[in-house]
Protein backbone atom coordinates (compact mmCIF):
# COMPACT_ATOMS: atom_id res chain seq x y z
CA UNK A 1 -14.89 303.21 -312.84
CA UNK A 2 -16.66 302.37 -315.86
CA UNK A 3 -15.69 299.87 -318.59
CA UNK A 4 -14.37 302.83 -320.48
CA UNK A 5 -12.30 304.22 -317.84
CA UNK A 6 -10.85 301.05 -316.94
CA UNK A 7 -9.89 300.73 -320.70
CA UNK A 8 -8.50 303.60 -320.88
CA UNK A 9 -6.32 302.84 -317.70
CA UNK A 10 -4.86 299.97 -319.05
CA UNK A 11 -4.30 301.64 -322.45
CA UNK A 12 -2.49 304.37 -320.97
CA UNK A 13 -0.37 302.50 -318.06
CA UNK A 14 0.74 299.84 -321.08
CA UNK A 15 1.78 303.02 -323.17
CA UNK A 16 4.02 303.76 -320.11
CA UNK A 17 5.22 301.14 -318.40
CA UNK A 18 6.26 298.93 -321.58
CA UNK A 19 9.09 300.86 -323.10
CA UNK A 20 10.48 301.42 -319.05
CA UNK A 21 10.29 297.58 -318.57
CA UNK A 22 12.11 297.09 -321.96
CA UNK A 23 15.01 300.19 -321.19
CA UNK A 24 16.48 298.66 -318.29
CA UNK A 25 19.66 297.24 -318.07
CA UNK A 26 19.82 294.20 -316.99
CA UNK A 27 23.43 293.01 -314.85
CA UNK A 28 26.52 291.57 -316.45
CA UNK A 29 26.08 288.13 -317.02
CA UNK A 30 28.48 287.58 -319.07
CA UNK A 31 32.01 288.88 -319.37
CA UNK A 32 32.58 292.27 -320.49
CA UNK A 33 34.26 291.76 -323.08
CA UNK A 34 31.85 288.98 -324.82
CA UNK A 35 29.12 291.52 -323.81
CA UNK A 36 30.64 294.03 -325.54
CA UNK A 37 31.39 291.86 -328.74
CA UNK A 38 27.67 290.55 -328.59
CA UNK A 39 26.49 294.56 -329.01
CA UNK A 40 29.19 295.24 -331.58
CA UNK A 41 27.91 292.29 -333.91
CA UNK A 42 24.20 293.13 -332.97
CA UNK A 43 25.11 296.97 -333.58
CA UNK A 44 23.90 296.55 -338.14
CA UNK A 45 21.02 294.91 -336.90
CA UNK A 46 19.47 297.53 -334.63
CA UNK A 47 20.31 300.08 -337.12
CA UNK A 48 18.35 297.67 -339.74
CA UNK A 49 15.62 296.99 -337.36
CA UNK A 50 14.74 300.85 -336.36
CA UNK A 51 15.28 302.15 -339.97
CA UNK A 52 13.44 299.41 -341.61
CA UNK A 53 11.53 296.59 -339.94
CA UNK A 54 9.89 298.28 -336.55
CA UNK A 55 8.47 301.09 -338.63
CA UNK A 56 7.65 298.20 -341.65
CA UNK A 57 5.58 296.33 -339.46
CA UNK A 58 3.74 299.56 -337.10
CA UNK A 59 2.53 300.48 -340.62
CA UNK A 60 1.37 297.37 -341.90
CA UNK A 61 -0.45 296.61 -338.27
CA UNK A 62 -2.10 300.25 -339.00
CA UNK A 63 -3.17 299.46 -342.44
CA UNK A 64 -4.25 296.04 -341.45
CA UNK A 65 -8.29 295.51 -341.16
CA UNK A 66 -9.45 294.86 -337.91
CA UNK A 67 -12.12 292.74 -337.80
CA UNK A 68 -11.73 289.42 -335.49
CA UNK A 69 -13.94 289.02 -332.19
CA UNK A 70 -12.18 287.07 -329.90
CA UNK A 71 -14.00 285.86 -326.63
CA UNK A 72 -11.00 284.52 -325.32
CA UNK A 73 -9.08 287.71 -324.38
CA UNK A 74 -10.52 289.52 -321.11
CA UNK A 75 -7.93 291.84 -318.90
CA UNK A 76 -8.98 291.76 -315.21
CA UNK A 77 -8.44 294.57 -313.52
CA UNK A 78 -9.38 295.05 -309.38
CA UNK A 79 -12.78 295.48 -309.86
CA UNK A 80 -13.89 293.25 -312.93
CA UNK A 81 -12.93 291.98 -316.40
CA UNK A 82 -13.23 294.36 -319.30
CA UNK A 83 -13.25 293.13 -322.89
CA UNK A 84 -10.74 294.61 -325.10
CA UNK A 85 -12.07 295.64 -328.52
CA UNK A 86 -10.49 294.49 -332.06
CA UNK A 87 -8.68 297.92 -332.34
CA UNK A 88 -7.58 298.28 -328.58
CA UNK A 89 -6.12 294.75 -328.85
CA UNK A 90 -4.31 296.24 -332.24
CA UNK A 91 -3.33 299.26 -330.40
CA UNK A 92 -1.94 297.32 -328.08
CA UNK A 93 0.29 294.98 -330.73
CA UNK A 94 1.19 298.42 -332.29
CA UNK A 95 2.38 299.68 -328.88
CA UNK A 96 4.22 296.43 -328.58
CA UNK A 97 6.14 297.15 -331.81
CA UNK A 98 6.81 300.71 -330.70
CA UNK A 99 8.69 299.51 -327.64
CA UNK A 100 10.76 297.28 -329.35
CA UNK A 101 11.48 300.67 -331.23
CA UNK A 102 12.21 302.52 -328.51
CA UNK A 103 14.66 299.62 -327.10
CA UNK A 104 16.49 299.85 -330.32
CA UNK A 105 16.54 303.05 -330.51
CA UNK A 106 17.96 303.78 -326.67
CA UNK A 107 20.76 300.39 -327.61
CA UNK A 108 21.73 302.82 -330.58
CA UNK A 109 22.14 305.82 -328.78
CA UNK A 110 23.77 304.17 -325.86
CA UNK A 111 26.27 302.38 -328.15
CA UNK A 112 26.72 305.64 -330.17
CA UNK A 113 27.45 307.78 -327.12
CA UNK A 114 30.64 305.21 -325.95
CA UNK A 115 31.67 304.78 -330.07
CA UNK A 116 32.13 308.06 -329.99
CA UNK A 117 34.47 308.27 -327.06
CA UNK A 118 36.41 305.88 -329.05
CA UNK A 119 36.87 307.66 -332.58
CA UNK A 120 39.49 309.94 -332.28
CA UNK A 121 41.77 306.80 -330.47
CA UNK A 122 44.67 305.51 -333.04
CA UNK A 123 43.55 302.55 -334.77
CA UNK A 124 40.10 301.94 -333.57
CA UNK A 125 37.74 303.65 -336.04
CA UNK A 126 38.96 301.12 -338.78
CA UNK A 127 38.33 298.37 -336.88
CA UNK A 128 34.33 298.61 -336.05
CA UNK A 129 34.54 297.77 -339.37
CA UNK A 130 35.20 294.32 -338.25
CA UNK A 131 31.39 293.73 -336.64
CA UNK A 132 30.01 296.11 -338.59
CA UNK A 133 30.75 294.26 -341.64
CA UNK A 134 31.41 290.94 -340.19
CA UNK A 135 35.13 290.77 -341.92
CA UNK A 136 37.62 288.70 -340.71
CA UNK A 137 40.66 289.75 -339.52
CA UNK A 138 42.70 288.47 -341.80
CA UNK A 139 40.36 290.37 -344.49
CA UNK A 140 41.17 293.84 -342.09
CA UNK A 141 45.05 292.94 -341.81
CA UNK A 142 44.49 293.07 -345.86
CA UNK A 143 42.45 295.64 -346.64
CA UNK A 144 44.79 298.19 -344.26
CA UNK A 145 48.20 296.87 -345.13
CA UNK A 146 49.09 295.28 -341.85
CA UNK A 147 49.47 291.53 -340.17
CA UNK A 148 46.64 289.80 -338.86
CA UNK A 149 49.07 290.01 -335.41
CA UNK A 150 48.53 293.55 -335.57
CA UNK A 151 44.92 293.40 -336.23
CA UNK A 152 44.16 291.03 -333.21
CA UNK A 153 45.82 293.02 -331.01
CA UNK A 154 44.06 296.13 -332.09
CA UNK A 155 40.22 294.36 -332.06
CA UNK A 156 41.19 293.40 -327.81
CA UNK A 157 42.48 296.23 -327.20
CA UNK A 158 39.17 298.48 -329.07
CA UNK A 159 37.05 295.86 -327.00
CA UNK A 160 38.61 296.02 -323.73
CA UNK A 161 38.47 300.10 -324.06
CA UNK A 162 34.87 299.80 -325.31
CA UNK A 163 33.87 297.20 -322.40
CA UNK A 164 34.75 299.95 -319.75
CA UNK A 165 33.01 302.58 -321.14
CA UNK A 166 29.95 300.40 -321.96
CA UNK A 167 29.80 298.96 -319.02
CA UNK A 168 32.72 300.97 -316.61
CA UNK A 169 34.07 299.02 -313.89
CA UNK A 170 31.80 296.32 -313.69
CA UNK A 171 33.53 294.79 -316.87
CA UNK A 172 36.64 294.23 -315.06
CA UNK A 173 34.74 291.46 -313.13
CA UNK A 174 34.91 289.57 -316.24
């Protein structure tokens, strides 16, 4: 293989392997139900980060200049070293940035798909609200008329039911 080829190899097998690597799930390590609570909370900030900041920063990586010669950064492959150009280390930060993209994007979707499951359910639409806008629940048990007793027991009750579809039976372990 020539230097080109070999390029082109690693171009291509980072393209693919990255946003695999990213995508999987790792195991339980926590309790469900914190687990669950830690991707409710995180739940604005995905939406932020795919909306606004991934695509932000892809474009200002493609409008930046390229023009540094590092020495310093060599990929080895089998058969030899091969020097990454300025723009195929770029392309590679850009293909970074697109992962992280793609990670959001799949936490979204995967967060969307057990949501949903939840929506119709009596008294658990209002109360995403609670993550989602980081209210207390005494600001909930307010803003719906209710006691923050009421409210409590709703929010465990949303997260226990959310836990098991998230993450089915493994969240009873926790």
């Amino acid at each position: 293989m020539n230097d080109k080829e070999v390029r082109e190899l690693i171009i291509e097998t980072v393209r693919q392997t990255v946003p695999l690597v990213l995508a999987q799930r790792q195991p339980l390590r926590m309790s469900g139900y914190k687990a669950t609570e830690q991707r409710l909370y995180a739940y604005p900030v995905l939406v932020d980060n795919v909306l606004n900041r991934w695509p932000a920063d892809i474009e200002d990586l493609r409008r930046e200049k390229v023009t540094e010669t590092s020495k310093s950064i060599v990929r080895w492959s089998e058969q030899a070293g091969v020097k990454l150009t300025p723009e195929e280390r770029q392309e590679g930060r850009i293909l970074a940035v697109q992962a992280k993209l793609e990670r959001d994007r799949q936490e979204l979707a995967f967060m969307d798909r057990a949501l949903s499951t939840i929506k119709m359910e009596a008294g658990y639409p209002w109360l995403v609200e609670f993550y989602f806008e980081r209210m207390s629940i005494e600001e909930i048990a307010e803003k719906h008329d209710t006691t923050w007793q009421v409210v409590a027991k709703a929010k465990a009750s949303l997260v226990r039911v959310l836990a098991l579809r998230l993450y089915g039976a493994e969240a009873l372990d926790g």
